[in-house]
C-alpha atoms as a PDB file:
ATOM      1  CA  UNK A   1     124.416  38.012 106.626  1.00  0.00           C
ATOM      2  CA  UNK A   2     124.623  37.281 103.268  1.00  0.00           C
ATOM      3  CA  UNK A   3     125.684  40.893 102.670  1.00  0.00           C
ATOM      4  CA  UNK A   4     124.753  40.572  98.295  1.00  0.00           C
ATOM      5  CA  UNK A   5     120.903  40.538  99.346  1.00  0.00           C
ATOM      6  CA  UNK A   6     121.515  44.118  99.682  1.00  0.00           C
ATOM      7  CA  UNK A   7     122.287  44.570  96.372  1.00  0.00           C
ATOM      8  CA  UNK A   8     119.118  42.937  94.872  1.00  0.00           C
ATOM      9  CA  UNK A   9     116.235  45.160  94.155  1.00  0.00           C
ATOM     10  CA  UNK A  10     114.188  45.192  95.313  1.00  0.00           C
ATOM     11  CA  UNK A  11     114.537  43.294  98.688  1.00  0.00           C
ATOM     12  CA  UNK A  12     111.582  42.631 100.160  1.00  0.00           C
ATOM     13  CA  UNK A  13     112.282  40.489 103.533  1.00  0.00           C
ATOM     14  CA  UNK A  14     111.909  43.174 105.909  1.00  0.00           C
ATOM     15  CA  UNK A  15     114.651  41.256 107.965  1.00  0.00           C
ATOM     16  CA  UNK A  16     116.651  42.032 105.325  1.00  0.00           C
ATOM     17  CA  UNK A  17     115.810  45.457 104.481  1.00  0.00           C
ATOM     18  CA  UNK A  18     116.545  46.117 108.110  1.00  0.00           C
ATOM     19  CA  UNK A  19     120.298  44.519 108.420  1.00  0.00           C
ATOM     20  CA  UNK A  20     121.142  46.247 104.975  1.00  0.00           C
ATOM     21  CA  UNK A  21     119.936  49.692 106.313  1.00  0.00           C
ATOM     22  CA  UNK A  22     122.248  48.973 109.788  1.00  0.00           C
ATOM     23  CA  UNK A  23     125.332  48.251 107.768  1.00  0.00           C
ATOM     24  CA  UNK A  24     124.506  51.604 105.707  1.00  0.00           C
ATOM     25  CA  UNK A  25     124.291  53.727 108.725  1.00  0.00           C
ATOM     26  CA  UNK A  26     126.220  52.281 111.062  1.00  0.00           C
ATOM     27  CA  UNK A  27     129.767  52.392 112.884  1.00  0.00           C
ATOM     28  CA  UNK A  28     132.086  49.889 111.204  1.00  0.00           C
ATOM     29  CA  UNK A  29     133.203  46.981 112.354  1.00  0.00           C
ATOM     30  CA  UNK A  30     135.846  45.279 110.441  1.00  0.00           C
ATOM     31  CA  UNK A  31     134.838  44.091 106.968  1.00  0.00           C
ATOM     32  CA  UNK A  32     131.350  44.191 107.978  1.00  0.00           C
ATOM     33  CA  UNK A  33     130.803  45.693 103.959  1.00  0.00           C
ATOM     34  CA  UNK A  34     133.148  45.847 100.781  1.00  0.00           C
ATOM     35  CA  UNK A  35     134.202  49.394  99.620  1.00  0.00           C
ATOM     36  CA  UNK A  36     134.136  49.728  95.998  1.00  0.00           C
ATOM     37  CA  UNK A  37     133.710  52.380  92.902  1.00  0.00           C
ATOM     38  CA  UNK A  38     129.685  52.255  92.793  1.00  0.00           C
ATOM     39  CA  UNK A  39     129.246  51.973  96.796  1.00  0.00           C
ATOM     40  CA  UNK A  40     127.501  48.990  96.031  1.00  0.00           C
ATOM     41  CA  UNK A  41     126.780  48.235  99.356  1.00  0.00           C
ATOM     42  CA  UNK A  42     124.832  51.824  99.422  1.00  0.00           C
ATOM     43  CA  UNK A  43     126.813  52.998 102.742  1.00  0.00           C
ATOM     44  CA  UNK A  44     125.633  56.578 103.693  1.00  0.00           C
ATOM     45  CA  UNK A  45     128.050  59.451 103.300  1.00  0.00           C
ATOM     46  CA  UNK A  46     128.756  60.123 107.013  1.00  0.00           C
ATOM     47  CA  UNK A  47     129.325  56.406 107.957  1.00  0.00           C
ATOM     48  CA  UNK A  48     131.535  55.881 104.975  1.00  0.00           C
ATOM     49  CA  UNK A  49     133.795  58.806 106.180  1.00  0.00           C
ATOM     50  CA  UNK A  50     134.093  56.988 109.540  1.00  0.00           C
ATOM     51  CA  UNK A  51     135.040  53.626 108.292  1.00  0.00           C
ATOM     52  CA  UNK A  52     137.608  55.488 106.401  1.00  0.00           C
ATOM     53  CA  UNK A  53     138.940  57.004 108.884  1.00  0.00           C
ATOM     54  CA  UNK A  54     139.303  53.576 110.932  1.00  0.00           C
ATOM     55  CA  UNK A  55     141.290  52.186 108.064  1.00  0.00           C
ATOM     56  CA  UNK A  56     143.398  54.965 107.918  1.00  0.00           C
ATOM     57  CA  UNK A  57     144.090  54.394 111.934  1.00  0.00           C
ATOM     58  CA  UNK A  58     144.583  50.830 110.907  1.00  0.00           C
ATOM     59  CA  UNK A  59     146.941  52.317 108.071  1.00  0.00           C
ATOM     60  CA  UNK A  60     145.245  50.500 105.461  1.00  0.00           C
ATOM     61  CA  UNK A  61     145.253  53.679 103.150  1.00  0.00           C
ATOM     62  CA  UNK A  62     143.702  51.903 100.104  1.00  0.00           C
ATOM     63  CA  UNK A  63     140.849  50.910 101.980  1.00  0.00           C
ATOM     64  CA  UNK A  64     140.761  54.390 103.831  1.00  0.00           C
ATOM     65  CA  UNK A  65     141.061  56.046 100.035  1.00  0.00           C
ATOM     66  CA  UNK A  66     138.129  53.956  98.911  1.00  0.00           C
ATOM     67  CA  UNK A  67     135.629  54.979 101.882  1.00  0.00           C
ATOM     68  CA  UNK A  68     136.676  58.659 101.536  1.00  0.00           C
ATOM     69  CA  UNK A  69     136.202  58.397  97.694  1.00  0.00           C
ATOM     70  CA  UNK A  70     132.632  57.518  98.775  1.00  0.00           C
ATOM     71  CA  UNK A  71     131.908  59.819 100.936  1.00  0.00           C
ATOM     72  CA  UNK A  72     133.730  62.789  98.634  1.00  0.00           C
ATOM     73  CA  UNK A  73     131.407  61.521  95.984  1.00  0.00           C
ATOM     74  CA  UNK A  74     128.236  62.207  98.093  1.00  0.00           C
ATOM     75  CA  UNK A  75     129.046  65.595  98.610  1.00  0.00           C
ATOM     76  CA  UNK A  76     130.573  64.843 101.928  1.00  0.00           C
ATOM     77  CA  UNK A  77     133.103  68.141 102.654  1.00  0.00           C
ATOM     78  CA  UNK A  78     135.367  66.094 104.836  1.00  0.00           C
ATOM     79  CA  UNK A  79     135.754  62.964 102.733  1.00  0.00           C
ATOM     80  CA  UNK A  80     136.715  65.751  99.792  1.00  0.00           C
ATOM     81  CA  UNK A  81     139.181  67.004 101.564  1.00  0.00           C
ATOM     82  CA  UNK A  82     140.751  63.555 103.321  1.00  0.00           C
ATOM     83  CA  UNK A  83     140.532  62.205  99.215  1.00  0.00           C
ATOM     84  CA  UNK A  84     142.325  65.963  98.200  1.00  0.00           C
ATOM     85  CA  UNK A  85     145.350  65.069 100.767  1.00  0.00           C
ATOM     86  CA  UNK A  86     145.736  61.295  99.764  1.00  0.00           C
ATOM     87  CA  UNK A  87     145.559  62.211  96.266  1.00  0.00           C
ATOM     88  CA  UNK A  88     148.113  64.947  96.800  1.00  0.00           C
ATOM     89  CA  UNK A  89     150.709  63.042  99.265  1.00  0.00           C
ATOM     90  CA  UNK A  90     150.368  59.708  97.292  1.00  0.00           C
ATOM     91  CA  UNK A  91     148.910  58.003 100.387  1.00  0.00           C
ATOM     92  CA  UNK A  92     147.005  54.668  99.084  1.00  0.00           C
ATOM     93  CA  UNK A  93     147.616  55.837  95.727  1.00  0.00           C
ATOM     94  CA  UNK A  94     149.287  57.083  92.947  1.00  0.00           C
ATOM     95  CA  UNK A  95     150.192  60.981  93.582  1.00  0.00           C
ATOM     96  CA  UNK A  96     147.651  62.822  90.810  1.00  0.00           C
ATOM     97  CA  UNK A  97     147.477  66.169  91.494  1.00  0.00           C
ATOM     98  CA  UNK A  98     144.953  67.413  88.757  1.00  0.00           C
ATOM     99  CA  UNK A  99     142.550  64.997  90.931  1.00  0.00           C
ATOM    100  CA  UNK A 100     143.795  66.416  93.981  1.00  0.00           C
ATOM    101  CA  UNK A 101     142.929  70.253  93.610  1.00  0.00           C
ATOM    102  CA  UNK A 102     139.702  69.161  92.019  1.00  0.00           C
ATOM    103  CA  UNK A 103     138.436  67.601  95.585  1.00  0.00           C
ATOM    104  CA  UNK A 104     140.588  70.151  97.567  1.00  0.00           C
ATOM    105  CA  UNK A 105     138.254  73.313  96.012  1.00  0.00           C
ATOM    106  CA  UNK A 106     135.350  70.851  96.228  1.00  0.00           C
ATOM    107  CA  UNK A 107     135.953  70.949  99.939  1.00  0.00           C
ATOM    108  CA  UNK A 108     136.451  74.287 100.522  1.00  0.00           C
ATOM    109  CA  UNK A 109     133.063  75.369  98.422  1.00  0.00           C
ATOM    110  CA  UNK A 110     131.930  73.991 101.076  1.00  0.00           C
ATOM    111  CA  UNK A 111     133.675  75.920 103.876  1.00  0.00           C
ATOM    112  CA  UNK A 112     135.948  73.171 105.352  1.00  0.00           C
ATOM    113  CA  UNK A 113     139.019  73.847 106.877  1.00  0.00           C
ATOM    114  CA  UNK A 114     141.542  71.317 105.582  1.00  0.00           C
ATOM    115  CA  UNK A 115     140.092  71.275 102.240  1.00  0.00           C
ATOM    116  CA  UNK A 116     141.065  74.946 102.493  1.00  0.00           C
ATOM    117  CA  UNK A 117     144.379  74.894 103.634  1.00  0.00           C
ATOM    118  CA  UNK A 118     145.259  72.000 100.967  1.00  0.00           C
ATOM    119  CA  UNK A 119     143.796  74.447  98.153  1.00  0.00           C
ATOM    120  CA  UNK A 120     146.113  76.890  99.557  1.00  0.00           C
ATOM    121  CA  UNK A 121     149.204  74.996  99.284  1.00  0.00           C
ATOM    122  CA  UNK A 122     148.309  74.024  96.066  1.00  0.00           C
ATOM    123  CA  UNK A 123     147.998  77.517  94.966  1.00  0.00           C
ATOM    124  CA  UNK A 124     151.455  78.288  96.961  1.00  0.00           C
ATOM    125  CA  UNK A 125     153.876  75.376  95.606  1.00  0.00           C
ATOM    126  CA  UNK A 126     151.876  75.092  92.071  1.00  0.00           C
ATOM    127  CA  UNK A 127     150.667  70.927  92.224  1.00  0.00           C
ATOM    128  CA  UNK A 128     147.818  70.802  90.164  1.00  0.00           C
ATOM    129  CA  UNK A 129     147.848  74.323  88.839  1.00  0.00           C
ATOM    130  CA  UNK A 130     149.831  77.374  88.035  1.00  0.00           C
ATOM    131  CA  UNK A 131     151.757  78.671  90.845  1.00  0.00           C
ATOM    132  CA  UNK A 132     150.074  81.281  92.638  1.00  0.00           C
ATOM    133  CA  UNK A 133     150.797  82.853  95.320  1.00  0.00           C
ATOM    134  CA  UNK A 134     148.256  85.884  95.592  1.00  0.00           C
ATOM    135  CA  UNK A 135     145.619  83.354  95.192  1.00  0.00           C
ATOM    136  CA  UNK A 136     146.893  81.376  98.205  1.00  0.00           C
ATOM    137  CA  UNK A 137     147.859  84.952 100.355  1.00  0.00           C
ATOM    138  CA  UNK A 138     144.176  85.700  99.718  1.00  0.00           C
ATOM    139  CA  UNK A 139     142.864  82.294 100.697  1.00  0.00           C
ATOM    140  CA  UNK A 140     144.953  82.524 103.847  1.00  0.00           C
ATOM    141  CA  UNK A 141     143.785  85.924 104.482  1.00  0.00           C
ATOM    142  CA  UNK A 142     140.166  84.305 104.269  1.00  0.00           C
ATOM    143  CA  UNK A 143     140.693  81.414 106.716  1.00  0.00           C
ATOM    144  CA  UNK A 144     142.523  83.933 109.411  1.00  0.00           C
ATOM    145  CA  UNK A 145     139.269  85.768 109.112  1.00  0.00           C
ATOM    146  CA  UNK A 146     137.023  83.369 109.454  1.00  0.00           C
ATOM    147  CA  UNK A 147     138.995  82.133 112.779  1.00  0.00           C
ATOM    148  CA  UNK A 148     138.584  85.773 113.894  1.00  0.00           C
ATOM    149  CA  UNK A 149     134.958  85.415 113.366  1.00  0.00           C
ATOM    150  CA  UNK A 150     134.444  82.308 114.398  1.00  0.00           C
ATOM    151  CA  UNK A 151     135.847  83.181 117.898  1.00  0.00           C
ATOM    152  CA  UNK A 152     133.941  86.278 118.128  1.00  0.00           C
ATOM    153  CA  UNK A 153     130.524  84.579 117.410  1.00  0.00           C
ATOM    154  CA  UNK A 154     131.935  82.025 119.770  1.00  0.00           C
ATOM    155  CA  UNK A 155     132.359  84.767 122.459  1.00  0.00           C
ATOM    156  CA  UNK A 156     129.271  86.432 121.750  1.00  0.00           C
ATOM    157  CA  UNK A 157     126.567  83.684 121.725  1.00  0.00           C
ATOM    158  CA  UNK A 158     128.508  80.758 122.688  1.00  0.00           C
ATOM    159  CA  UNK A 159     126.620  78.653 125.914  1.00  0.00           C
ATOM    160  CA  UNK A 160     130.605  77.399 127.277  1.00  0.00           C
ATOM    161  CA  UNK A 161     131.742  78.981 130.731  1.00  0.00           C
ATOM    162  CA  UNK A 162     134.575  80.214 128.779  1.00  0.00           C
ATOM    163  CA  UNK A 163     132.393  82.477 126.232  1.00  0.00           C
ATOM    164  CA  UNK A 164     130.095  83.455 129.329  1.00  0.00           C
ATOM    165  CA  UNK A 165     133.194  84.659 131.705  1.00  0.00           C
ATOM    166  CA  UNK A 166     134.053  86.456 128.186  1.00  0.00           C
ATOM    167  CA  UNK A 167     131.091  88.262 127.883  1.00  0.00           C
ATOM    168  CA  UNK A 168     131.337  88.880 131.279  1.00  0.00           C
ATOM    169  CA  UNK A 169     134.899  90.524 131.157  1.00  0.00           C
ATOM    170  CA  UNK A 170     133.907  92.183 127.818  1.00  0.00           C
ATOM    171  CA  UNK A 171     130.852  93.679 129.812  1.00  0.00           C
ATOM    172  CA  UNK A 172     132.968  95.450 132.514  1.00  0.00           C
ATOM    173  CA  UNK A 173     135.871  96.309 129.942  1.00  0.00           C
ATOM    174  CA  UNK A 174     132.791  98.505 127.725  1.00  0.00           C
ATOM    175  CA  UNK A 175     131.514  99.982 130.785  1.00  0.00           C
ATOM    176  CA  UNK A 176     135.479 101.204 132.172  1.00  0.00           C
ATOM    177  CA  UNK A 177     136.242 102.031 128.612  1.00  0.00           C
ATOM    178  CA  UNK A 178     132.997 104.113 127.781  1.00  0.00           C
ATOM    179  CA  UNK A 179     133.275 106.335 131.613  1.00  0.00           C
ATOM    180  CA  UNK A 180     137.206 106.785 130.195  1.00  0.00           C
ATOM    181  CA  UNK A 181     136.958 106.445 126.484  1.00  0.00           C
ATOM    182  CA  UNK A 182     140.420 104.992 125.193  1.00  0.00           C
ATOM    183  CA  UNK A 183     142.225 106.363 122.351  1.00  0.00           C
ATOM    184  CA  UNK A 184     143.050 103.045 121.238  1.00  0.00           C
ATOM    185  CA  UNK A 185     139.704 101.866 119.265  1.00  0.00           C
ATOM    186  CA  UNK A 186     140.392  98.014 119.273  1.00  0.00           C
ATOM    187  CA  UNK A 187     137.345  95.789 117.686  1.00  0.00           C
ATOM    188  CA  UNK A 188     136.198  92.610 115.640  1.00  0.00           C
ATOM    189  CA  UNK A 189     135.712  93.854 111.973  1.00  0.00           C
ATOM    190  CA  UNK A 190     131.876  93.054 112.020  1.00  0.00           C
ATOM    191  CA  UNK A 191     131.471  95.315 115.186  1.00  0.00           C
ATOM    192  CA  UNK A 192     131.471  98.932 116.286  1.00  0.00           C
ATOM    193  CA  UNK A 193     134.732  99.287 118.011  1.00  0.00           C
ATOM    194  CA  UNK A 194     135.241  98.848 122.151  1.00  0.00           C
ATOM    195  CA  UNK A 195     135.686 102.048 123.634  1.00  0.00           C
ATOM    196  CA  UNK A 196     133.935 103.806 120.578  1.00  0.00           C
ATOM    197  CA  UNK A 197     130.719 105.820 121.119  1.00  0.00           C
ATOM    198  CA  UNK A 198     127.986 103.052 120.237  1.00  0.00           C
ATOM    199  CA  UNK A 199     130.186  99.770 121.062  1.00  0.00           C
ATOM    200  CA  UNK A 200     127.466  99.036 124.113  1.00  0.00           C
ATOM    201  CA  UNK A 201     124.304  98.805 121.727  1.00  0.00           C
ATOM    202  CA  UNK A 202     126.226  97.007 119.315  1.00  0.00           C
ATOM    203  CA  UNK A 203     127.850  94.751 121.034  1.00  0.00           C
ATOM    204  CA  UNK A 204     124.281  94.006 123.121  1.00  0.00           C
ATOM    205  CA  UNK A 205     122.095  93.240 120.131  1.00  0.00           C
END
């Protein structure tokens, strides 16, 4: 297919309008649509992110660059962060840090995890910004908390055998610990604490 009817508007061969809107949201296949500035080619966030990521397999890293530039510039958190790394390692590119801690705390706005932990090494060796290293001790402390969290929701309403024979094991360790309450109070910030008067109803709700 003739892959510039896509870029007349508006096109109205429904044939058309249906191969454009394949290529758009679909898995790449190699050069099956040209990566440039404007997304001309209208690829969707998500799909531009993956053909990225199969050009940076293939190491083409311009190419990859180009389809995570997309996808950062949809609002995508992981093409942010994969742009924020290029742009900070000189992969496809020109090193530009100023660029790169722009997408790096675009990423992490948006909660993602390398975007994060490129912010924070920014802050710690000073590319792109004054060295800081309380900022990046606090944005460590941050992620470390939000693994802690993330396993505990994990344990506590996660559907995977592992978080069920958890819950289990937590179960019996509550009811040993509350007929012998432990010195040792030992919790998850966001919960009473095991062994505690009032872990049980806590932990159960």
């Amino acid at each position: 297919m003739n892959l510039f009817l896509c870029r007349i508007p508006p096109a109205r061969n429904e044939a058309v309008l249906a191969k454009c809107a394949l290529i758009r949201v679909s898995l790449p296949r190699p050069n099956d649509a040209p990566c440039d500035e404007d997304n001309s080619s209208k690829v969707w966030a998500k799909f531009a992110g993956l053909r990225g990521t199969v050009a940076y397999r293939d190491q083409n890293f311009p190419l990859a660059l180009c389809w995570m530039l997309v996808a950062a510039n949809e609002g995508d958190a992981k093409g942010e962060a994969a742009v924020a790394v290029m742009l900070h390692d000189g992969i496809g590119t020109k090193q530009d840090f100023t660029k790169a801690i722009f997408w790096a705390r675009e990423s992490a706005k948006l909660g993602n995890r390398l975007g994060e932990t490129e912010l924070m090494q920014m802050y710690a060796n000073g590319d792109g910004t004054p060295k800081n290293p309380a900022k990046a001790e606090e944005l460590r402390q941050f992620m470390a908390q939000q693994n802690i969290d993330a396993m505990w929701n994990e344990l506590l309403h996660g559907n995977s055998q592992t978080a069920q024979l958890g819950r289990m094991v937590l179960g019996a360790m509550v009811a040993i610990w509350q007929e012998e309450p432990s010195s040792k109070c030992i919790g998850p910030r966001d919960f009473q604490t095991m062994g505690c008067p009032g872990f049980r109803s806590s932990w159960a709700k």
